[in-house]
Each structure stands twice: as C-alpha cells, then as structure tokens.
PDB file of N, CA and C in Angstrom:
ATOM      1  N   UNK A   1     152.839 110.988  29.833  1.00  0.00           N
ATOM      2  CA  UNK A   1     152.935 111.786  28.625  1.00  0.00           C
ATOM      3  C   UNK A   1     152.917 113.264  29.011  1.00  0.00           C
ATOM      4  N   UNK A   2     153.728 114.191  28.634  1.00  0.00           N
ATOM      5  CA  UNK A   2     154.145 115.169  28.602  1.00  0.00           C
ATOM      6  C   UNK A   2     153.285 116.426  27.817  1.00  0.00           C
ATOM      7  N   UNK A   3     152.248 117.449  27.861  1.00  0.00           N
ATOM      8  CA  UNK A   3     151.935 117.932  26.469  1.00  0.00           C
ATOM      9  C   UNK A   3     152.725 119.019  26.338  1.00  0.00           C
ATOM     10  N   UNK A   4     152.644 119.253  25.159  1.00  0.00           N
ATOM     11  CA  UNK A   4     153.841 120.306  24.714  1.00  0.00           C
ATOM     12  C   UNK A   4     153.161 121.342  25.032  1.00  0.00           C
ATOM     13  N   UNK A   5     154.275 122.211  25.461  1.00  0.00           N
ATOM     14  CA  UNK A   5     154.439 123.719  26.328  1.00  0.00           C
ATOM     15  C   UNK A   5     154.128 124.766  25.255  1.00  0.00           C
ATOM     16  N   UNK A   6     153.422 125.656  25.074  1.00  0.00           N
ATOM     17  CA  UNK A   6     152.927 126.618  24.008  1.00  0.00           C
ATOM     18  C   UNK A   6     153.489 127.722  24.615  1.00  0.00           C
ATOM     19  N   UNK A   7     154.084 128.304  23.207  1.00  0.00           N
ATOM     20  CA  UNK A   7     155.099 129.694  24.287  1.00  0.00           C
ATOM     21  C   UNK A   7     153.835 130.717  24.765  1.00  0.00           C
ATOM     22  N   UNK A   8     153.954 131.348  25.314  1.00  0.00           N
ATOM     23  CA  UNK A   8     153.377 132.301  26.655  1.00  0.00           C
ATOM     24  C   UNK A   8     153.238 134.052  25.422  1.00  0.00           C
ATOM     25  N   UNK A   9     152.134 134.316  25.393  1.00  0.00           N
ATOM     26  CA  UNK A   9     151.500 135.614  24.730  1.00  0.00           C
ATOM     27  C   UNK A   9     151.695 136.461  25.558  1.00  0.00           C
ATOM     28  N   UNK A  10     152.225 137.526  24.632  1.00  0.00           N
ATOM     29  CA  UNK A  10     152.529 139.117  26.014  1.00  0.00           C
ATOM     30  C   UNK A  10     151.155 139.685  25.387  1.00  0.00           C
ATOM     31  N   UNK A  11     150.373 139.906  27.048  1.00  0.00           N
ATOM     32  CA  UNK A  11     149.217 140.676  26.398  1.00  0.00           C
ATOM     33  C   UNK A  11     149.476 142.185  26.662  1.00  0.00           C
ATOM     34  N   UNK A  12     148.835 143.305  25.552  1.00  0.00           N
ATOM     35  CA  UNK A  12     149.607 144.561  26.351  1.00  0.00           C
ATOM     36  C   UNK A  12     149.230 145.157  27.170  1.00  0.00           C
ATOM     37  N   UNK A  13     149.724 146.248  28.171  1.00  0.00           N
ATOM     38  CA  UNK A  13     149.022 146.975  28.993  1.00  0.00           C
ATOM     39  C   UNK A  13     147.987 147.692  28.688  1.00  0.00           C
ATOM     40  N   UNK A  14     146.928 147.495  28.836  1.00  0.00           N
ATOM     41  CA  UNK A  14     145.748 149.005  28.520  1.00  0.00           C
ATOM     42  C   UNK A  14     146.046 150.082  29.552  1.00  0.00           C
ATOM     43  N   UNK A  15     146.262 151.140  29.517  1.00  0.00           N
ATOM     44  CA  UNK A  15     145.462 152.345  30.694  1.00  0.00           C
ATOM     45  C   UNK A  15     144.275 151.875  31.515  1.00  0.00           C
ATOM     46  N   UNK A  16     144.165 152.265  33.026  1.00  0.00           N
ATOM     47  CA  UNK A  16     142.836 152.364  33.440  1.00  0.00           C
ATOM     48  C   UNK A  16     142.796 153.500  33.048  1.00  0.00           C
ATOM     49  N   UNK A  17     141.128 153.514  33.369  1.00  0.00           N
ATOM     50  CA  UNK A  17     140.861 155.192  33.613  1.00  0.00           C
ATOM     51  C   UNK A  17     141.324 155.725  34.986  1.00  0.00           C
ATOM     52  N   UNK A  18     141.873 156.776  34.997  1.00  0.00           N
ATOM     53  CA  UNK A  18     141.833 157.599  36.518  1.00  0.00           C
ATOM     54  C   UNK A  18     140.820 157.876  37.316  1.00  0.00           C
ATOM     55  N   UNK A  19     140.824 158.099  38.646  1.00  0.00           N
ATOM     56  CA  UNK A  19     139.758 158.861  39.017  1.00  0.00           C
ATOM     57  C   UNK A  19     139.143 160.182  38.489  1.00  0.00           C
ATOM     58  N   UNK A  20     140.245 161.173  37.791  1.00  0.00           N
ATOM     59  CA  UNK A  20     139.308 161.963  37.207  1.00  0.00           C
ATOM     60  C   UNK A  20     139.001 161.809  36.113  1.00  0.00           C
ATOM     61  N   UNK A  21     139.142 161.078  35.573  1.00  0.00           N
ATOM     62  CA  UNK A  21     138.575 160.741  33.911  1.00  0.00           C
ATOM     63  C   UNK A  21     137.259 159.854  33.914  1.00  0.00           C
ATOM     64  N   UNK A  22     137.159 158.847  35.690  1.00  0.00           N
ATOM     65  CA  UNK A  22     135.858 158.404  35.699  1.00  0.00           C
ATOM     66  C   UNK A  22     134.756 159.147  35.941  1.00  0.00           C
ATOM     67  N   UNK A  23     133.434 158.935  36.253  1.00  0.00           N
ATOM     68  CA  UNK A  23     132.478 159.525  36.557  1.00  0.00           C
ATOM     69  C   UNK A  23     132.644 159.516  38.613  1.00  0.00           C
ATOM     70  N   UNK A  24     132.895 160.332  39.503  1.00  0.00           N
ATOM     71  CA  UNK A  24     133.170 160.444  40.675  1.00  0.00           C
ATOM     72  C   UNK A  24     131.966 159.667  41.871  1.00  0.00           C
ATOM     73  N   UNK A  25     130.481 159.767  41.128  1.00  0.00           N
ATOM     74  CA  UNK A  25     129.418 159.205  41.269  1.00  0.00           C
ATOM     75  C   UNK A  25     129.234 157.642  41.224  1.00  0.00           C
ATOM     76  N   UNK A  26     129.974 157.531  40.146  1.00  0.00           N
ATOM     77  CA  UNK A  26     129.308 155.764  39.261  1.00  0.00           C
ATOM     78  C   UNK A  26     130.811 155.143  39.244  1.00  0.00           C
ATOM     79  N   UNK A  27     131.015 153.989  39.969  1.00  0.00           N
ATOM     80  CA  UNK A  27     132.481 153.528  39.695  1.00  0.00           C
ATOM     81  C   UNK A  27     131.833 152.233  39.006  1.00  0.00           C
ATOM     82  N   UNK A  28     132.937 151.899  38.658  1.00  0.00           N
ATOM     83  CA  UNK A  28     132.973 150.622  37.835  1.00  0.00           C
ATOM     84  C   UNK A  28     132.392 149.595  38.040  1.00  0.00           C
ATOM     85  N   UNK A  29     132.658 149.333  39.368  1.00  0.00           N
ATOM     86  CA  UNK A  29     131.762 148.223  39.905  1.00  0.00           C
ATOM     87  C   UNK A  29     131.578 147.969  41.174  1.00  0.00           C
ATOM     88  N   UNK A  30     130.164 147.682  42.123  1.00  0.00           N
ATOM     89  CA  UNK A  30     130.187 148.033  42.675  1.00  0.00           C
ATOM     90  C   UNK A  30     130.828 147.777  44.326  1.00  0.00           C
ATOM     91  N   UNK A  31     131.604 147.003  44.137  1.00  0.00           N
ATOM     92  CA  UNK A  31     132.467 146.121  45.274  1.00  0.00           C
ATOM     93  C   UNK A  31     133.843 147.349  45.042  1.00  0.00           C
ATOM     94  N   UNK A  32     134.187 147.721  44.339  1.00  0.00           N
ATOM     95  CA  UNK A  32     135.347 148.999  44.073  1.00  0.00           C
ATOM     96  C   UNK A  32     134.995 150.401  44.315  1.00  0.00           C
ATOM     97  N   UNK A  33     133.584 150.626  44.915  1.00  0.00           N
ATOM     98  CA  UNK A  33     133.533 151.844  45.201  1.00  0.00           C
ATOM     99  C   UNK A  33     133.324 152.227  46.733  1.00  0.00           C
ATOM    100  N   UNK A  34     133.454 153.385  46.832  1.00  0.00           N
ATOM    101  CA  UNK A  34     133.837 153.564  48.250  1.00  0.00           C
ATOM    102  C   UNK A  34     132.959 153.896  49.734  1.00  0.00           C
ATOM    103  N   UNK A  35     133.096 152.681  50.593  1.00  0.00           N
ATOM    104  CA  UNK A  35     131.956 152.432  51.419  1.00  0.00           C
ATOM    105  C   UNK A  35     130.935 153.661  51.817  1.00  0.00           C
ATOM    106  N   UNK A  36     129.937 153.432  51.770  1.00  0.00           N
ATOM    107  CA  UNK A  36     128.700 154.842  52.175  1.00  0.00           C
ATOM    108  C   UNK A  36     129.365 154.823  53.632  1.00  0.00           C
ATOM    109  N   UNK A  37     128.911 156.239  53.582  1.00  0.00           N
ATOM    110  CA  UNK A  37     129.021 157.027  55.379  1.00  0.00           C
ATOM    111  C   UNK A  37     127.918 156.442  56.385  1.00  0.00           C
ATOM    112  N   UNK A  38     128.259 156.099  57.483  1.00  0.00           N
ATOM    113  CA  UNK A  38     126.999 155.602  58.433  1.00  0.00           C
ATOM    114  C   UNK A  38     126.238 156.581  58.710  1.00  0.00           C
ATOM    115  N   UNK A  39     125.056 156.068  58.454  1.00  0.00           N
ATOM    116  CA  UNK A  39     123.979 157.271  58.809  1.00  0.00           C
ATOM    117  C   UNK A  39     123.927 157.702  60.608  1.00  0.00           C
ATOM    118  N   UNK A  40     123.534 158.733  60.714  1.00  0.00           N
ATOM    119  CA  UNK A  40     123.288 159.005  62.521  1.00  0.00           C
ATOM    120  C   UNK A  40     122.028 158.378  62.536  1.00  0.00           C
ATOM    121  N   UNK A  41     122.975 157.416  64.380  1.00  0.00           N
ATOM    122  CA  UNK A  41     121.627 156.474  64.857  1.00  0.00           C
ATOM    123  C   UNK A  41     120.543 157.626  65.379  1.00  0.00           C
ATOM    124  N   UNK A  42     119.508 156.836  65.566  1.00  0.00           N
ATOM    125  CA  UNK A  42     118.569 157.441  66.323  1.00  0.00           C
ATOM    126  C   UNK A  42     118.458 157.228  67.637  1.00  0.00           C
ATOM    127  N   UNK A  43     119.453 157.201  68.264  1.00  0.00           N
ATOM    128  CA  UNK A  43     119.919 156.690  69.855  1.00  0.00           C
ATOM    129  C   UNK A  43     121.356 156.577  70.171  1.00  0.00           C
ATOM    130  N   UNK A  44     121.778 157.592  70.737  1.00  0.00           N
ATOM    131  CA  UNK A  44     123.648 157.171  70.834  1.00  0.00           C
ATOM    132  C   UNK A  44     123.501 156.118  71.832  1.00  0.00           C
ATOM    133  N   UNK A  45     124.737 155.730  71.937  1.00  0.00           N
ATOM    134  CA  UNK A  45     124.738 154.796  72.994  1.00  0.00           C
ATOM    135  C   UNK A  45     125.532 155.131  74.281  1.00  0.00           C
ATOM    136  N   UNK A  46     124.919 155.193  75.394  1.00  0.00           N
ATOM    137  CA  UNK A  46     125.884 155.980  76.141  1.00  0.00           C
ATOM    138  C   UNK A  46     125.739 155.031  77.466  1.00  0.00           C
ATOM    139  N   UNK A  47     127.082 154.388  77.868  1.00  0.00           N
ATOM    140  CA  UNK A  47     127.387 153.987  79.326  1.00  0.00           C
ATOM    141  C   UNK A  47     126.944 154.414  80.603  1.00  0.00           C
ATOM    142  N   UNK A  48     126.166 154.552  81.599  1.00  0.00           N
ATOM    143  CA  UNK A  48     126.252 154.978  82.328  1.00  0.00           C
ATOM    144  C   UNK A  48     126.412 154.402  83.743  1.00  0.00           C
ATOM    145  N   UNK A  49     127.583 154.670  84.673  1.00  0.00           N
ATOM    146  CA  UNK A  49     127.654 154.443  85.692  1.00  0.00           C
ATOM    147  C   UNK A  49     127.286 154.981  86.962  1.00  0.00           C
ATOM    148  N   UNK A  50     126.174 153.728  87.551  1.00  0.00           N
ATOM    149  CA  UNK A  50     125.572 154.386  88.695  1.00  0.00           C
ATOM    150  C   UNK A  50     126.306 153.995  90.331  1.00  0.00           C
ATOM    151  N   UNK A  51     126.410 155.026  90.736  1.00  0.00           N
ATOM    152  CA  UNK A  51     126.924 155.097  92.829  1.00  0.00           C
ATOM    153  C   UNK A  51     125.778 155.034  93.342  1.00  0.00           C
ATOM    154  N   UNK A  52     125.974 154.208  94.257  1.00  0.00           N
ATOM    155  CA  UNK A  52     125.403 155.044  95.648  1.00  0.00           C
ATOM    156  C   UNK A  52     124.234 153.913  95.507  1.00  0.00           C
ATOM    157  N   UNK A  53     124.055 152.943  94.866  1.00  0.00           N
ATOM    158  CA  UNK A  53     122.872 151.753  95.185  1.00  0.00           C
ATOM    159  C   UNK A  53     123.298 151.037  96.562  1.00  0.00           C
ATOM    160  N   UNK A  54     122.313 150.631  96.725  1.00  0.00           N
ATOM    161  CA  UNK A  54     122.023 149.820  98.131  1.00  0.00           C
ATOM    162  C   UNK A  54     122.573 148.445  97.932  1.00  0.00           C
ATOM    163  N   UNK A  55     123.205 147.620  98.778  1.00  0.00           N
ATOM    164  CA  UNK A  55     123.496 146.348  98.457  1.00  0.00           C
ATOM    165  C   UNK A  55     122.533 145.310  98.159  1.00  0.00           C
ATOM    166  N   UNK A  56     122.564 143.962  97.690  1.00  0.00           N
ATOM    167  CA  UNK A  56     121.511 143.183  96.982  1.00  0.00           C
ATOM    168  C   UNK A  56     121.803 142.480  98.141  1.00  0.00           C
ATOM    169  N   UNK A  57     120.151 141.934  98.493  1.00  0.00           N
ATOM    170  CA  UNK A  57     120.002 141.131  99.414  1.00  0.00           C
ATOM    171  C   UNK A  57     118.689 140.980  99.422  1.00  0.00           C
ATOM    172  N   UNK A  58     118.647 139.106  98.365  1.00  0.00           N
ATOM    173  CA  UNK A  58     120.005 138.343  98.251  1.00  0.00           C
ATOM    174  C   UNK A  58     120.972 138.812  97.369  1.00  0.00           C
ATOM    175  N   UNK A  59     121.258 138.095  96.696  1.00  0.00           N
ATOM    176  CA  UNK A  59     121.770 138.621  95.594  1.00  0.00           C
ATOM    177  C   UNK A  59     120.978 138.384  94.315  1.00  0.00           C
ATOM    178  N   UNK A  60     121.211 139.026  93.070  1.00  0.00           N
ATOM    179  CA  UNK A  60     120.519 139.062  91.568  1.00  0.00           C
ATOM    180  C   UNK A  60     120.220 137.883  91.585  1.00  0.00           C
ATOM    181  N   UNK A  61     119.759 137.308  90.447  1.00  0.00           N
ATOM    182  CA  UNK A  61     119.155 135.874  90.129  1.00  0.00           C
ATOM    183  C   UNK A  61     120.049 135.559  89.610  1.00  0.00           C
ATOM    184  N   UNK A  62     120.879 134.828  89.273  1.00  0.00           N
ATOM    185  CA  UNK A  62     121.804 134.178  88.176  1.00  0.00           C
ATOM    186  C   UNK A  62     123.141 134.550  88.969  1.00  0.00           C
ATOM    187  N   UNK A  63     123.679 135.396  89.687  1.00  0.00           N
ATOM    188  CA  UNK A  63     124.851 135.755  90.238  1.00  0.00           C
ATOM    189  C   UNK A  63     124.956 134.830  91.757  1.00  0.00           C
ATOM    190  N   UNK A  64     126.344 134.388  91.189  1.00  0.00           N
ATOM    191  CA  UNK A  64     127.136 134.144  92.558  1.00  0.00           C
ATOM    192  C   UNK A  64     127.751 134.896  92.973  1.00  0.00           C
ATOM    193  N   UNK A  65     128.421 135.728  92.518  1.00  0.00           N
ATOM    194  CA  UNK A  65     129.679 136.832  93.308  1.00  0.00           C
ATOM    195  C   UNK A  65     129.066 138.462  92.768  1.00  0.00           C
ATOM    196  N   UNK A  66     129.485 139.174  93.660  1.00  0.00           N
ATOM    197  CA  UNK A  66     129.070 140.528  93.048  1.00  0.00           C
ATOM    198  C   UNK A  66     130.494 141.046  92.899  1.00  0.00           C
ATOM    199  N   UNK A  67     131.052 142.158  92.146  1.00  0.00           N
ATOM    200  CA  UNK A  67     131.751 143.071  91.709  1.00  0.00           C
ATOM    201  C   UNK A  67     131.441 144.458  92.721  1.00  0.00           C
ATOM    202  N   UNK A  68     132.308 144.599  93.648  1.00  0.00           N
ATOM    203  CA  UNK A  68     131.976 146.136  94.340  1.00  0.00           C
ATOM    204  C   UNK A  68     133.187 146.525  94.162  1.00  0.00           C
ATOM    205  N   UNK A  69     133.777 147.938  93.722  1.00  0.00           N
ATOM    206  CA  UNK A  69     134.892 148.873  93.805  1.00  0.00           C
ATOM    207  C   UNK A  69     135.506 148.859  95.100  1.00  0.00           C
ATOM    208  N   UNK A  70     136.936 148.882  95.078  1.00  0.00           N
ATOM    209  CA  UNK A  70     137.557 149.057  96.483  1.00  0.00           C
ATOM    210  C   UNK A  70     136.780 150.406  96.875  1.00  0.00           C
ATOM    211  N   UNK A  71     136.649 150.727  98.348  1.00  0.00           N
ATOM    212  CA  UNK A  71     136.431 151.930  98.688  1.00  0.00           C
ATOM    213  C   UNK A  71     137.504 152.608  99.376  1.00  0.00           C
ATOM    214  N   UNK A  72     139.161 152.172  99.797  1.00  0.00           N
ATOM    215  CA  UNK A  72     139.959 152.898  99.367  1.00  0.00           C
ATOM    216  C   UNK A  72     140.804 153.153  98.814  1.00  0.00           C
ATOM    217  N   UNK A  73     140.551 153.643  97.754  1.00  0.00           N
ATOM    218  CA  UNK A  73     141.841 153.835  96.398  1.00  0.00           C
ATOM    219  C   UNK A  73     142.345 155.480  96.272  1.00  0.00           C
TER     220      UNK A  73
END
C-alpha cells in the first residue's frame, strides 16, 4: 500500500541576523562561536640537542641499537 504524497509547503526565508546586528560577545549558541585563544603555557617546550656525550657502555636498558650521526657529512 502506497500512502498518498502530500504536496510539499514552501517555508519562507527569514533573515539571520548579521554579525553586526548580533551582540559580538554572546553568539547564539555556543558550538557557533569562535574558539577561545590558547592561553600562554607556563613552560615552552623546547628540543634540545646534546654533542659531545660519551658512548654507552653497555648500552641503555631497553635498547638494542643506538642512533649515532655520521661523523662525515
């Protein structure tokens, strides 16, 4: 059985509001407004690479192979 097809309602366009007609503070909701700024850590994070260590012997605990830089490049 088939049910009968009901013709289709044009609903009309409303306007949004614009950004300047909203409040710039308070958006609509809050998944639509625009992500906060990350605050500064209290610790950057910074890489540092050290030369000039002594070779391991044996080696680390958990390591089979070590990683040493060619020395001539």
């Amino acid at each position: 059985m088939i049910p009968e097809q009901q013709p289709r309602r044009v609903v009309p366009h409303t306007p949004q509001a614009t950004s300047s007609q909203a409040a710039p503070s308070q958006a609509a909701s809050p998944w639509a407004s625009a992500p906060a700024r990350p605050k500064e850590r209290a610790t950057s994070r910074l890489r540092k690479v050290v030369e000039g260590l002594p070779d391991w012997e044996p080696l680390p605990p958990g390591e089979m192979t070590v990683r040493r830089p060619k020395k001539d490049l």
